[in-house]
Protein backbone atom coordinates (compact mmCIF):
# COMPACT_ATOMS: atom_id res chain seq x y z
CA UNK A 1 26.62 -66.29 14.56
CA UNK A 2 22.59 -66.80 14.03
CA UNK A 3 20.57 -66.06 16.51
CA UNK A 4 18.30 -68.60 18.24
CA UNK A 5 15.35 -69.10 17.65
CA UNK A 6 13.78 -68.44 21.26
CA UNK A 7 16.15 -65.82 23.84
CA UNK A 8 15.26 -63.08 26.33
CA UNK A 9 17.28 -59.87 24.93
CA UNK A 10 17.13 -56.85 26.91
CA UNK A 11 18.73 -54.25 28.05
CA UNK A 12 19.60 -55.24 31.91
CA UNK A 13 22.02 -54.48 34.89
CA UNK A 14 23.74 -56.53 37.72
CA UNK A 15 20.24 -56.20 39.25
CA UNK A 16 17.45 -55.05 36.89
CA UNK A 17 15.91 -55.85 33.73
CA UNK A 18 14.23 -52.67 31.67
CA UNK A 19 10.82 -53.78 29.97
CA UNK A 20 8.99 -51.70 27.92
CA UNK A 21 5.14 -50.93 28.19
CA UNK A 22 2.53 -48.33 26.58
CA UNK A 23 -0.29 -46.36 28.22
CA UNK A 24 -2.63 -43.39 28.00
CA UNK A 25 -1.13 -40.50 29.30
CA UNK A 26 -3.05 -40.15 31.90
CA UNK A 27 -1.59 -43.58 33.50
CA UNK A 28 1.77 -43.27 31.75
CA UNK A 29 2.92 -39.27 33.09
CA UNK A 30 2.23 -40.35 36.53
CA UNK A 31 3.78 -43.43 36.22
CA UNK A 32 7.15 -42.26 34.99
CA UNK A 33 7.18 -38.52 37.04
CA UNK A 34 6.48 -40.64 40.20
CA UNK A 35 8.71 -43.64 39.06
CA UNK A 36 5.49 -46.02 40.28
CA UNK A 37 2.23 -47.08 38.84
CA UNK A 38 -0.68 -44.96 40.02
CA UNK A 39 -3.78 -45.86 41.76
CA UNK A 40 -5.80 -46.30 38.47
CA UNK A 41 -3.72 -48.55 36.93
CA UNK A 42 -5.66 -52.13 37.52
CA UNK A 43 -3.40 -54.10 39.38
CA UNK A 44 -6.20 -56.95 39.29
CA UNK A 45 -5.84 -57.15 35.73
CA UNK A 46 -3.34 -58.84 33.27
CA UNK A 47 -0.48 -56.97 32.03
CA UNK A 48 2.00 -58.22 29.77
CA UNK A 49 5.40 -56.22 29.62
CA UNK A 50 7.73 -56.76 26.73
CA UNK A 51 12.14 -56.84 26.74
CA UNK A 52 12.61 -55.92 23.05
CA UNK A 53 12.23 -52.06 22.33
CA UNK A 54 11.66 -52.74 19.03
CA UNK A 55 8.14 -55.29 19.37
CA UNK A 56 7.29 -52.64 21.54
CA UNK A 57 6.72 -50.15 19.03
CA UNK A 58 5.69 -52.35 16.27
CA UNK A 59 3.17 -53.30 19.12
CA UNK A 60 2.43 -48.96 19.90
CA UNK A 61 3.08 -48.19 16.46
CA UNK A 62 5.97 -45.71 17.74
CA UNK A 63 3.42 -44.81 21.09
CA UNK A 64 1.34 -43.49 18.04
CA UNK A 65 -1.49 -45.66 18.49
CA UNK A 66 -4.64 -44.77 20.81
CA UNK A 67 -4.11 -45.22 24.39
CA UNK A 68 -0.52 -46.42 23.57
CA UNK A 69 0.44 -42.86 23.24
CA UNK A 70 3.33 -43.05 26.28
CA UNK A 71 5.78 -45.40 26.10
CA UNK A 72 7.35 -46.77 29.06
CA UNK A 73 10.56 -47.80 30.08
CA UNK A 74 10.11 -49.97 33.22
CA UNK A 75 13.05 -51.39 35.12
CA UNK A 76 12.23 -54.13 37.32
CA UNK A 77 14.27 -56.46 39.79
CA UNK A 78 15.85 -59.23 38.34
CA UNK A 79 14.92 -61.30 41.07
CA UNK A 80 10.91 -60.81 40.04
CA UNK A 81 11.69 -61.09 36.54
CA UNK A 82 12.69 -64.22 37.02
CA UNK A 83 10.41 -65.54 39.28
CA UNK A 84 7.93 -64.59 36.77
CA UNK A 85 9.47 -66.99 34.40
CA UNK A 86 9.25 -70.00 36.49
CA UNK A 87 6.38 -69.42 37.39
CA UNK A 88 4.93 -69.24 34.00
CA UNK A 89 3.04 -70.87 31.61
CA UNK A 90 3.32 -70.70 27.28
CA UNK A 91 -0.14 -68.76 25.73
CA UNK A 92 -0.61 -71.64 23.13
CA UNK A 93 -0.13 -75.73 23.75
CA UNK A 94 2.95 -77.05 22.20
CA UNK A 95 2.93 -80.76 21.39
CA UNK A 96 5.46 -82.33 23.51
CA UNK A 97 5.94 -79.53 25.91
CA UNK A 98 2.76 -80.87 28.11
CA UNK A 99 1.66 -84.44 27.91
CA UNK A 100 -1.84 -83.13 26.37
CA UNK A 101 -4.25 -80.11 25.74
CA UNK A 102 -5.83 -80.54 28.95
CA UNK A 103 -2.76 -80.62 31.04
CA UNK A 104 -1.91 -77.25 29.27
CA UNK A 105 -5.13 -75.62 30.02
CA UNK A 106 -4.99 -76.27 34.23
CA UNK A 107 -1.51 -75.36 34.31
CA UNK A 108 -2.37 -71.97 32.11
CA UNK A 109 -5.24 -71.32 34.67
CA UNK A 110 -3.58 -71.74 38.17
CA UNK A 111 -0.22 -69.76 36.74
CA UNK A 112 0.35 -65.93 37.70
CA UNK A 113 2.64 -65.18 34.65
CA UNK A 114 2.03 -66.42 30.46
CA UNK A 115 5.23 -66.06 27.74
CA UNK A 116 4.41 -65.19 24.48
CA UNK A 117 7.07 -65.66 21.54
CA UNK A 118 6.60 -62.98 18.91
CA UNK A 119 8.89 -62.67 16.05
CA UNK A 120 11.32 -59.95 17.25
CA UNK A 121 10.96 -56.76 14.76
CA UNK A 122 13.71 -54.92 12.57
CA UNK A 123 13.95 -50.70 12.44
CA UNK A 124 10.87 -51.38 9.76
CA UNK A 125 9.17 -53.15 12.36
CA UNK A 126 9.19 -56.24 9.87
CA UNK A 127 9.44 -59.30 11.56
CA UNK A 128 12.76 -61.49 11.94
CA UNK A 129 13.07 -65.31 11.88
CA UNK A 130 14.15 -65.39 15.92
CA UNK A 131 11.71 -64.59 18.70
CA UNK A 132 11.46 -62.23 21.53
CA UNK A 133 9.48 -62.22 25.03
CA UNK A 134 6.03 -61.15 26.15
CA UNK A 135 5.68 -62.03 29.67
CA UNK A 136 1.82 -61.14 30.93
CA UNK A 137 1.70 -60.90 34.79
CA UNK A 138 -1.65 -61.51 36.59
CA UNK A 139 -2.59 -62.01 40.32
CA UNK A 140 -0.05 -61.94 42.45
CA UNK A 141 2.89 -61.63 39.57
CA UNK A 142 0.82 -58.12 38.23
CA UNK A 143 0.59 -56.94 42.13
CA UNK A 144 4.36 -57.74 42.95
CA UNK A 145 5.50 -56.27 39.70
CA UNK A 146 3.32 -52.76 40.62
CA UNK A 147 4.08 -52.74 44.03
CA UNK A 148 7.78 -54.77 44.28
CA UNK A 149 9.47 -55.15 41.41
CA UNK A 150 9.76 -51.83 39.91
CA UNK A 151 12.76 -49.99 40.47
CA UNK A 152 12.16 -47.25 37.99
CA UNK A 153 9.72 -45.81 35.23
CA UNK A 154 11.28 -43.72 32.52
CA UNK A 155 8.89 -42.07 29.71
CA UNK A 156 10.84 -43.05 26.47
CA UNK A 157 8.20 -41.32 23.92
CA UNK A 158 10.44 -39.02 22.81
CA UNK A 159 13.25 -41.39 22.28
CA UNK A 160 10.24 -43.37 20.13
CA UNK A 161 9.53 -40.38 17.93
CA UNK A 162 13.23 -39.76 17.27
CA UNK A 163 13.79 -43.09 16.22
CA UNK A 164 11.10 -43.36 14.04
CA UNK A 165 11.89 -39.77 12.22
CA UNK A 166 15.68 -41.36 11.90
CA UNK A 167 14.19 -44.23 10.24
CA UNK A 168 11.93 -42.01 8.01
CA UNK A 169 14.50 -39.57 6.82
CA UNK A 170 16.47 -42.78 5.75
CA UNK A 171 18.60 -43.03 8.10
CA UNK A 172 19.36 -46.61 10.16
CA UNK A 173 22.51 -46.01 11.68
CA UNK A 174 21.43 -42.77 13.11
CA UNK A 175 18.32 -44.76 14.34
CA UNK A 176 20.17 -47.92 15.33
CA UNK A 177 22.56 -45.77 17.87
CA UNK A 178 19.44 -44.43 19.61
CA UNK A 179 18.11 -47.25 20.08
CA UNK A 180 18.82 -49.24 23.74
CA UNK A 181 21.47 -51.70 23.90
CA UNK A 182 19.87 -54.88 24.34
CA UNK A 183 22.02 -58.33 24.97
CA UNK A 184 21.05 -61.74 25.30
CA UNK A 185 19.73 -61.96 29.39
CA UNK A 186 21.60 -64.35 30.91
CA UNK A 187 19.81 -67.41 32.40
CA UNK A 188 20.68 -70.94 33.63
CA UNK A 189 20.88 -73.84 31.31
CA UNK A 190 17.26 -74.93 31.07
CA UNK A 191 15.12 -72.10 32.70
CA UNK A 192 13.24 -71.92 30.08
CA UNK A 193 12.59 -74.81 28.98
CA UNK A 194 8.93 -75.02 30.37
CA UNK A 195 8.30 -72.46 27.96
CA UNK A 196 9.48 -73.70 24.67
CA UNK A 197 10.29 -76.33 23.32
């Protein structure tokens, strides 16, 4: 069966939702030995947290890339996931989604939370015809997440590197069963329709 073209796939629980995020080490080590964000991460800023493993590194370049060097694995409350969602607004105007550019552009400023649809990335990190989530937090949203929503911070770098040496050495399958199990997040008929069209 295709896939659609726009779905949330992650890995998730009765209760949480795991996003994935990459930092300097010196934000990302406390972060996952204290299983919280530390003081210096800038909770006043916009931070945009991403379902799909896989975007993430194409994004980190396998937590290669400078100050993306450790990858998180950040499981949040379901609940605050998706009150992010409704409360969200898309990054780009879509014809027919808003009556016009300007209606767009006060809705994207008063928001706390912005989707982004990338195309979601094979083991090559080449991109597939279907999309995956980027959900930026600001404001409130990027203060609850910090200081609410987070249930638990896991450093994954080393699950990264192994993945990417699998896929190196030639090997997919031994990549593709490291990698986490990530299904389609169920949500109601029409919750996200304010963010695609």
């Amino acid at each position: 069966m295709a896939e659609p073209p726009y779905r949330i796939r992650a890995a998730h629980t009765a209760s949480t939702v795991t996003v994935y995020q990459a930092y300097p080490p010196e934000i990302g080590l406390p972060a996952a030995r204290d299983g919280r964000f530390p003081a210096q991460w800038k909770r006043d800023r916009m931070t945009w947290v991403k379902p799909s493993f896989l975007w993430m590194m194409y994004r980190s370049g396998w937590g290669t890339k400078e100050g993306q060097e450790t990858v998180l694995a950040v499981e949040i409350g379901r609940e605050g996931f998706e009150w992010a969602l409704e409360h969200a607004c898309p990054t780009h105007y879509e014809r027919g989604l808003h009556p016009d550019r300007a209606t767009w552009k006060s809705l994207l400023r008063r928001v706390p939370a912005r989707v982004q649809w990338d195309p979601e990335r094979d083991l090559d990190l080449q991109p597939l015809p279907y999309r995956s989530l980027q959900l930026g937090l600001a404001g409130i949203a990027a203060h609850r997440y910090a200081e609410e929503w987070t249930v638990a911070v896991t450093d994954v770098t080393a699950l990264a590197h192994r993945i990417r040496q699998c896929v190196r050495d030639g090997d997919p399958e031994g990549a593709r069963r490291l990698l986490p199990v990530e299904r389609p997040y169920p949500v109601p008929a029409g919750a996200l329709a304010h963010l695609h069209r």
